[in-house]
Protein backbone atom coordinates (compact mmCIF):
# COMPACT_ATOMS: atom_id res chain seq x y z
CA UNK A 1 0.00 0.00 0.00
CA UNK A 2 1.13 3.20 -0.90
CA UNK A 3 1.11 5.88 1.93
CA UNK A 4 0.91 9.60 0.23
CA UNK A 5 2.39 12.51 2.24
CA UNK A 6 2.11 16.33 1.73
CA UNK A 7 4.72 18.24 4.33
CA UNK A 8 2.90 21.24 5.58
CA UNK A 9 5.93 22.73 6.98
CA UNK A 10 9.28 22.90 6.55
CA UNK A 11 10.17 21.37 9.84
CA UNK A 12 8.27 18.25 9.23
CA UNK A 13 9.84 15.05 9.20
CA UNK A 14 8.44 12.48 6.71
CA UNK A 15 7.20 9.17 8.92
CA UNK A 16 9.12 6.36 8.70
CA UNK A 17 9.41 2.99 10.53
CA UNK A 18 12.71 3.06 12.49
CA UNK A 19 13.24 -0.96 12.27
CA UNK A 20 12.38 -3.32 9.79
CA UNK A 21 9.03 -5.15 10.48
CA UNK A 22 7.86 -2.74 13.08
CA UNK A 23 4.28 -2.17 13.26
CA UNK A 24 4.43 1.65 13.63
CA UNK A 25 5.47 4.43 11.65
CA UNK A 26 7.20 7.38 14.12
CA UNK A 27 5.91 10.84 14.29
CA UNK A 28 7.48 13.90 15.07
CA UNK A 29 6.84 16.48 17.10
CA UNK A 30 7.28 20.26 14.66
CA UNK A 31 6.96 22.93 17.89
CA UNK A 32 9.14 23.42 20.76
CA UNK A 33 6.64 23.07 23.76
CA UNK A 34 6.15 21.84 27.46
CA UNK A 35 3.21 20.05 28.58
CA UNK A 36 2.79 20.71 32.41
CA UNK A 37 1.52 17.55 34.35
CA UNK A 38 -2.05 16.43 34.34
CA UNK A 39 -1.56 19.29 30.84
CA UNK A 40 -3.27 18.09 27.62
CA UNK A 41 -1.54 19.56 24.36
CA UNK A 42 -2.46 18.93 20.78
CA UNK A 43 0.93 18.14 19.24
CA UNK A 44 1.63 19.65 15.49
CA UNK A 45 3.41 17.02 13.29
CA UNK A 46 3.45 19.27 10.04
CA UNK A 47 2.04 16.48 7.58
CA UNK A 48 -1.00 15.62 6.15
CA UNK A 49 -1.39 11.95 4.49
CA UNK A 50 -3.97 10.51 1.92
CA UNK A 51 -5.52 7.30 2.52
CA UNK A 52 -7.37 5.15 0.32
CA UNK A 53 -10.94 3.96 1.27
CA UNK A 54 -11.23 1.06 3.50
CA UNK A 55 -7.95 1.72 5.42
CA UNK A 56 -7.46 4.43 9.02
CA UNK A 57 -4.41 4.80 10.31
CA UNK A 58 -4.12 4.25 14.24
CA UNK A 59 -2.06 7.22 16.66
CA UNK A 60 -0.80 5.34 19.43
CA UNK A 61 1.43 6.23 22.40
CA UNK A 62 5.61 5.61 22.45
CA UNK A 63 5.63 3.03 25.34
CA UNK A 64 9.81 4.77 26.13
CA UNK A 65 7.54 8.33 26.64
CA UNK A 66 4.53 6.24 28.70
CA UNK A 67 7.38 4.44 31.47
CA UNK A 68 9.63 7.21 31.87
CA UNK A 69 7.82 10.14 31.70
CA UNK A 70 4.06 9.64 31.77
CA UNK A 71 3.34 10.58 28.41
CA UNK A 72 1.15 8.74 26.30
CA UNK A 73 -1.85 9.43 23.42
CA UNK A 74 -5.06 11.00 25.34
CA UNK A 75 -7.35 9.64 22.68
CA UNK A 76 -5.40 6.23 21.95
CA UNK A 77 -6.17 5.57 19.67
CA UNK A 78 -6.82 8.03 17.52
CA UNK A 79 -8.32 7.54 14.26
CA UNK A 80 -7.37 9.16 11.48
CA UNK A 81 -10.53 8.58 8.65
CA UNK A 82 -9.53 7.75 5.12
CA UNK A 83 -11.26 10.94 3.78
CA UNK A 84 -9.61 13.06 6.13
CA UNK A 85 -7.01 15.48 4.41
CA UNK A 86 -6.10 18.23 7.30
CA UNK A 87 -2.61 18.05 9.36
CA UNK A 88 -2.06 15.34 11.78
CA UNK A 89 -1.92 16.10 15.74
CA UNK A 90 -1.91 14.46 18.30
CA UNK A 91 -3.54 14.92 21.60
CA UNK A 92 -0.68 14.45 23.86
CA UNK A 93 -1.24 14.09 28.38
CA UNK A 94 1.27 14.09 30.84
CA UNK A 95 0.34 11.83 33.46
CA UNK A 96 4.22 12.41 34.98
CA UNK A 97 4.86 14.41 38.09
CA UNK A 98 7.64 16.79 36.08
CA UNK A 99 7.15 19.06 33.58
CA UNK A 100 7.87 17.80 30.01
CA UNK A 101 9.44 19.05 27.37
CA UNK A 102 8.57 18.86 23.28
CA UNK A 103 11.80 19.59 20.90
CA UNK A 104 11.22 20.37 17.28
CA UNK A 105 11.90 16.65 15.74
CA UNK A 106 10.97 14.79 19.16
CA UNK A 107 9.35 10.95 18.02
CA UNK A 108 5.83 11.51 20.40
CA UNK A 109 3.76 8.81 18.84
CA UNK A 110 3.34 6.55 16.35
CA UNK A 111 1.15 5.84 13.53
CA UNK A 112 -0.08 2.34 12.39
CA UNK A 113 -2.05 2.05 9.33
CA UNK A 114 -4.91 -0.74 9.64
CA UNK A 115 -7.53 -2.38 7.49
CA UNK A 116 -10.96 -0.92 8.35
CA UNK A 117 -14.48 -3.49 7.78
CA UNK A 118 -17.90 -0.99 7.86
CA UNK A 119 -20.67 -2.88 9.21
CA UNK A 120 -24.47 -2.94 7.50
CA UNK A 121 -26.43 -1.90 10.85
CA UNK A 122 -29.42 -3.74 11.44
CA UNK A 123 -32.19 -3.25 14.32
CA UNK A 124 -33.55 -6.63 15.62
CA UNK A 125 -35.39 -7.33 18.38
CA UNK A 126 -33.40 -9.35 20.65
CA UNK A 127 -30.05 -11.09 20.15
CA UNK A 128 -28.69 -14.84 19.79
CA UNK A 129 -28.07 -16.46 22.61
CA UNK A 130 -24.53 -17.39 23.92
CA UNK A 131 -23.08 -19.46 26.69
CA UNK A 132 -21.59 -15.86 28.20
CA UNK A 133 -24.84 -13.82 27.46
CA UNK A 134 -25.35 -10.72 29.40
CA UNK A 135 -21.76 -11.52 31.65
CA UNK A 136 -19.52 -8.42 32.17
CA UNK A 137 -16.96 -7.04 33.86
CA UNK A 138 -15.37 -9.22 35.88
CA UNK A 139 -17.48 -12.22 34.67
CA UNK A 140 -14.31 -14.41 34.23
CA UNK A 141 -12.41 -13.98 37.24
């Protein structure tokens, strides 16, 4: 699959998977900034990408940024819609107990592009029956 990528900014860096057979590509922070703690900050990457129908691509958290500093993806994940054309940012928390700090080029999340199945929604008036049936939380122990 083809990924298409328009830099918005001069200061963007193009995504790219930093190993071979990793699941997510890195994105990068454009803006010097600090997110206090318990802060939320939407997090300019400079890009904008084009996908084709039938696929979203996934932001998701940096697990190095979630264990050392408290940093993860607010809205994890985010969805980004195959018809949506505007920059990417990403909605960035500190959960830490420090003050942290966003360089210009700064890997703060990464982006995993996923097949997407729409489902035909139908109304019906009660649902097959299962061995688990209405069990919830907690139901298995």
């Amino acid at each position: 699959m083809e990924l298409k990528i328009v830099k918005l900014d001069q200061a963007a860096i193009i995504p790219n998977y930093a190993h071979s057979g990793d699941a997510g590509l890195d994105l990068f922070a454009i803006n010097a900034t600090e997110i206090l703690p318990g802060e939320t900050q939407l997090i300019k990457t400079g890009i904008a990408i084009a996908l084709p129908p039938g696929i979203e691509a996934q932001i998701r958290p940096r697990s190095g940024l979630a264990l050392k500093h408290g940093i993860t993806v607010l809205n994890s994940p985010g969805t980004i819609d195959a018809g949506y054309r505007g920059e990417i940012g990403i909605i960035l928390i500190n959960h830490g107990k420090q003050v942290f700090k966003i360089t210009p080029g700064m890997k703060v999340a990464q982006m995993v592009i996923c097949s997407v199945i729409q489902a035909k929604v139908t109304l019906v008036e009660e649902l097959d029956l299962t061995t688990r049936g209405n069990d919830g939380f907690g139901s298995t122990g």
